[in-house]
Protein backbone atom coordinates (compact mmCIF):
# COMPACT_ATOMS: atom_id res chain seq x y z
CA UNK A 1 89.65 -226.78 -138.19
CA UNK A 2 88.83 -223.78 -136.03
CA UNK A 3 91.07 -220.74 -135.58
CA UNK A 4 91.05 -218.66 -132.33
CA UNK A 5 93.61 -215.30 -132.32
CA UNK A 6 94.97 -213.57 -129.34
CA UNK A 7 93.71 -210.08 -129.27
CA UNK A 8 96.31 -207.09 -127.95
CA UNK A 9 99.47 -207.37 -129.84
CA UNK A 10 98.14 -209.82 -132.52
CA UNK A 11 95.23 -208.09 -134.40
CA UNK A 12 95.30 -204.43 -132.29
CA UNK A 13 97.61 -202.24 -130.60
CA UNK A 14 96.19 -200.27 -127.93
CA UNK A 15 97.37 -197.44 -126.12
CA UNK A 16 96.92 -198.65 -122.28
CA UNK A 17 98.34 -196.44 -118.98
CA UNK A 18 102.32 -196.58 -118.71
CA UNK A 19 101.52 -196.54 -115.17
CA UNK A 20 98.48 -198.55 -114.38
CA UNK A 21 98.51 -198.32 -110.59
CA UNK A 22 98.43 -194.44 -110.64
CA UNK A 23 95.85 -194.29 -113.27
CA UNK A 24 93.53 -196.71 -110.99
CA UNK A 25 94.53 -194.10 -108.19
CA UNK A 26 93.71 -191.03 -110.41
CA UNK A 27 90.10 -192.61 -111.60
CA UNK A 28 89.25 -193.52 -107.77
CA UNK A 29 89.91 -190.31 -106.34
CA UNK A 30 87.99 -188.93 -109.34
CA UNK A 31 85.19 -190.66 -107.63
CA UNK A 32 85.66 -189.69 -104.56
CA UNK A 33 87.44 -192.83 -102.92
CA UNK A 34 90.20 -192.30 -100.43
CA UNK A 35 93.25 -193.48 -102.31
CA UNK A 36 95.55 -194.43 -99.23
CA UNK A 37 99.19 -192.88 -99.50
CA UNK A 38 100.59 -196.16 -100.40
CA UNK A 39 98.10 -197.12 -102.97
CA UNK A 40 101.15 -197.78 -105.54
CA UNK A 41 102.71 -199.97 -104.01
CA UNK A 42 99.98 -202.23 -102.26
CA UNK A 43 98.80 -202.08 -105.79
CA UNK A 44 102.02 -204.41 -107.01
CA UNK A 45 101.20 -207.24 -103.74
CA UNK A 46 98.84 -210.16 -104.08
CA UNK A 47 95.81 -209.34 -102.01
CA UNK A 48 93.46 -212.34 -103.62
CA UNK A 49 94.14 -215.78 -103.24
CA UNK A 50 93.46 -217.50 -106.32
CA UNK A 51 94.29 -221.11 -108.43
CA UNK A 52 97.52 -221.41 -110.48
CA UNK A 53 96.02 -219.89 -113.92
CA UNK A 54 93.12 -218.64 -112.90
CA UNK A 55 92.45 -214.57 -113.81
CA UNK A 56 91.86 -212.40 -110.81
CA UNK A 57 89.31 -209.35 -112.07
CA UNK A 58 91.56 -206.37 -111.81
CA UNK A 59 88.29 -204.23 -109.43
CA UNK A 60 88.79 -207.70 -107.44
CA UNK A 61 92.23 -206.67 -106.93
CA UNK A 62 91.53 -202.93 -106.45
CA UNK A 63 88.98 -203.39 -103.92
CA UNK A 64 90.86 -205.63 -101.98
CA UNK A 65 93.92 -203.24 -101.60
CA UNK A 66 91.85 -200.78 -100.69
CA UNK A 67 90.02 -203.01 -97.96
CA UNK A 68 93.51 -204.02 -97.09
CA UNK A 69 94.25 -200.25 -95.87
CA UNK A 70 90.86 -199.61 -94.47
CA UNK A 71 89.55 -197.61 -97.35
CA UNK A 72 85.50 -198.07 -98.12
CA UNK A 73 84.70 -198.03 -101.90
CA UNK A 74 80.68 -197.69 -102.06
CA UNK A 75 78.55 -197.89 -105.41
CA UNK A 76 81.01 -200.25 -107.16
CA UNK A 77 83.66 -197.56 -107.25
CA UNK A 78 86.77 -199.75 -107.79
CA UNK A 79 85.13 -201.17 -111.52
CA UNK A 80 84.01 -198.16 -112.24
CA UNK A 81 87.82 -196.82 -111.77
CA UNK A 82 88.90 -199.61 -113.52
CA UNK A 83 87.06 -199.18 -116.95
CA UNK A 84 87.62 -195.35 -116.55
CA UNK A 85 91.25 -195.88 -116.42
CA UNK A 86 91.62 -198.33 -118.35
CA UNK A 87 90.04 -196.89 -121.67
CA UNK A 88 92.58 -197.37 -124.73
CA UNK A 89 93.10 -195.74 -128.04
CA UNK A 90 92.73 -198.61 -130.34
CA UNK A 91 94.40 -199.26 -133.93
CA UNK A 92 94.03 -202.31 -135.81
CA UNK A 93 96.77 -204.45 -137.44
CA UNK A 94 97.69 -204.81 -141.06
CA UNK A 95 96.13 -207.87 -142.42
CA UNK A 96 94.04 -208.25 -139.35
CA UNK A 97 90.49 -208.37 -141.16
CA UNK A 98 92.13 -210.22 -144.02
CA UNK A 99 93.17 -213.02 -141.38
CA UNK A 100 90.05 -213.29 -139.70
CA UNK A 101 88.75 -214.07 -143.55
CA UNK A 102 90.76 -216.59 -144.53
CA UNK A 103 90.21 -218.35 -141.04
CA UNK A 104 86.67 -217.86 -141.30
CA UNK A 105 86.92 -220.24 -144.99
CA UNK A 106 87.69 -222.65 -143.02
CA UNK A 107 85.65 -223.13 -140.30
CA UNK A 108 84.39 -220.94 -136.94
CA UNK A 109 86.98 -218.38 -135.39
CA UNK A 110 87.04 -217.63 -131.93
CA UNK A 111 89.14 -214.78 -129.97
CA UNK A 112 90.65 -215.64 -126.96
CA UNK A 113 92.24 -213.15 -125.11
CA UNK A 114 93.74 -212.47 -121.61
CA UNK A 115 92.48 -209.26 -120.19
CA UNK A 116 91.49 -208.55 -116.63
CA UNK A 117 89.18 -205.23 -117.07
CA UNK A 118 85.79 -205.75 -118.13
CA UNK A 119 84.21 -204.21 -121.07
CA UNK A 120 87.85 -203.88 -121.93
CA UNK A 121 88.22 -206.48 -124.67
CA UNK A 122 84.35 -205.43 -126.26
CA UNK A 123 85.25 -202.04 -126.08
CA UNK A 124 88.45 -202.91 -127.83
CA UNK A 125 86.47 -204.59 -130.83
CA UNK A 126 84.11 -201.94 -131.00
CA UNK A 127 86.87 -199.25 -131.89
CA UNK A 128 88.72 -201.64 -134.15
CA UNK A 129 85.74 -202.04 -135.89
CA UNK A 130 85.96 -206.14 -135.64
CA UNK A 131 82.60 -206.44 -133.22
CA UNK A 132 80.59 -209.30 -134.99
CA UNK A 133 83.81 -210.92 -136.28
CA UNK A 134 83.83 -214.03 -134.28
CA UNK A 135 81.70 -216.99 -133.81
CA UNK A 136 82.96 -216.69 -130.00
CA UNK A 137 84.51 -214.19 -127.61
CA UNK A 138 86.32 -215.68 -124.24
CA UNK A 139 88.51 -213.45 -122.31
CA UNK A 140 90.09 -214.31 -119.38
CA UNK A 141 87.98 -211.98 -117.26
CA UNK A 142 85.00 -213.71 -118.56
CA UNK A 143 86.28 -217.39 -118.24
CA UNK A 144 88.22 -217.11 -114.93
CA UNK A 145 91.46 -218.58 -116.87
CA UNK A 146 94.38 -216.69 -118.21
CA UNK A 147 96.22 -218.24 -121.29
CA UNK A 148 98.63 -219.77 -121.44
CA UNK A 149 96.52 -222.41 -118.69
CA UNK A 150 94.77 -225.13 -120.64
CA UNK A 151 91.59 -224.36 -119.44
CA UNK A 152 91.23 -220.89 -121.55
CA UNK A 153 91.88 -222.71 -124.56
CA UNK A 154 89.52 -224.99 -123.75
CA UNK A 155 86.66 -222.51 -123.26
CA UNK A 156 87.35 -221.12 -126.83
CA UNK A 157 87.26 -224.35 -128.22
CA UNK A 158 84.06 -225.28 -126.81
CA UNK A 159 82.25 -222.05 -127.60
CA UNK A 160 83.61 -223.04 -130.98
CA UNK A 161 82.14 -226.74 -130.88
CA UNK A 162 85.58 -228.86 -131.54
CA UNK A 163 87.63 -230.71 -129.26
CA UNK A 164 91.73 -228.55 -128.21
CA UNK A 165 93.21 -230.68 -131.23
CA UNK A 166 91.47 -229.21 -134.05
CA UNK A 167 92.07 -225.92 -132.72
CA UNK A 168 95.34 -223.59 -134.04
CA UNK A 169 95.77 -220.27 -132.14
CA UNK A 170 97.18 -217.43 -133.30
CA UNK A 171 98.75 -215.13 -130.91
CA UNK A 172 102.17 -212.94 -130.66
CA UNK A 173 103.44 -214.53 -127.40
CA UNK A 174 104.74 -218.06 -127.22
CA UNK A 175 104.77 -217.90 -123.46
CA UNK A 176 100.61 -217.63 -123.11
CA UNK A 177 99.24 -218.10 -126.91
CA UNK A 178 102.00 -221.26 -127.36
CA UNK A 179 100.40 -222.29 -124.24
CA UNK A 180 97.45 -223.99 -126.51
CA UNK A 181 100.29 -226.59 -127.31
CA UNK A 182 99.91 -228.38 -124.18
CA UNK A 183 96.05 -228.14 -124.39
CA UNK A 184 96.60 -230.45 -127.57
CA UNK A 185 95.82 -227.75 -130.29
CA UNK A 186 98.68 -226.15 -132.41
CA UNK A 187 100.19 -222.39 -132.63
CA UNK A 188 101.09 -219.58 -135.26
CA UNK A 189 102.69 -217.34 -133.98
CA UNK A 190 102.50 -213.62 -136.27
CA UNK A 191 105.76 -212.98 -135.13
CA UNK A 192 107.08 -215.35 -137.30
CA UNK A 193 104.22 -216.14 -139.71
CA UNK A 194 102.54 -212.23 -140.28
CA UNK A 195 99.04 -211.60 -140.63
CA UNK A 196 99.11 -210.41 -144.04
CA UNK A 197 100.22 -214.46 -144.57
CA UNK A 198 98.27 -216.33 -142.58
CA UNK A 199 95.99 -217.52 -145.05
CA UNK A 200 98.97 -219.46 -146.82
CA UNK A 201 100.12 -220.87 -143.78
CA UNK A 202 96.43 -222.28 -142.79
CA UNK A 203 96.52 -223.97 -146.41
CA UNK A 204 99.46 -225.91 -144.56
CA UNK A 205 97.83 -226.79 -141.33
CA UNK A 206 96.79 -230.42 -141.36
């Protein structure tokens, strides 16, 4: 068995921007980027054409809404604004380290996370003080594929050397974690199960 868990919501909670397109807007003009009137609201519209389930980088996005209005962002200001604005006070979960444990008695643990900021999800585990926890780290900026689309759980799982079916993922969200289902590989979802408990309900997992 191998054991991959979600990251925000299931082992942290982390303080992002209420308002992420005006925080993006605040960190670029910080940097001396034009931020175009309507920045908000191009910032909502699809401006990169990408495959069902595939993660678009959020300075991808950024830099193409500003293109999109004629704004120049030199010296790789629009992932630079990103990071800046997108830099969290962390806290970790009860049970979390506990969990990570028991899954670790029974073979390697992966995190596999959906997150479109680099250095976000490192950053993140750095803070919580889990950096070094896992045998393997896939987010979605990383892999190009956003859970819950077969092909993120799939990564983990092969960082992790075992085929989708021996893999059980434990995440908050049945829409993207639950989405490991259909990869072949089975959920827990803390919701119902609790981290503090997990390592009773692995004893259970075939």
């Amino acid at each position: 068995m191998a054991v991959s868990f979600d990251l925000f919501g299931t082992l942290v909670v982390a303080e992002t921007p209420d308002d992420p397109a005006a925080a993006v807007a605040e960190a670029l003009a910080e940097r001396g980027v034009s931020v175009p009137p309507d920045f908000e609201d191009a910032y909502c519209e699809v401006h990169v054409d990408a495959p069902a389930g595939a993660e678009v980088p959020l300075p991808a996005h950024v830099a193409a809404v500003l293109s999109a209005r004629g704004v120049d962002a030199p010296n790789n200001a629009a992932r630079r604004a990103v990071v800046a604005a997108f830099d969290p006070t962390v806290s970790r979960r009860e049970g979390a380290r506990s969990a990570i444990d028991a899954a670790a008695e029974r073979g390697p643990v992966g995190l596999c996370s959906n997150c479109s900021v680099p250095e976000l999800v490192g950053r993140t585990l750095v803070r919580a003080e889990l950096r070094g926890a896992f045998d393997a780290v896939v987010s979605s900026v990383g892999c190009g594929w956003r859970k819950p689309d077969p092909r993120a759980f799939e990564t983990v799982a092969g960082r992790l050397n075992v085929d989708t079916e021996s893999l059980v993922h434990v995440g908050d969200d049945p829409d993207t974690d639950g989405g490991v289902q259909a990869a072949g590989g089975r959920f827990l979802n803390i919701e119902n199960v609790g981290l503090p408990e997990l390592d009773s309900h692995l004893e259970s997992v075939p």
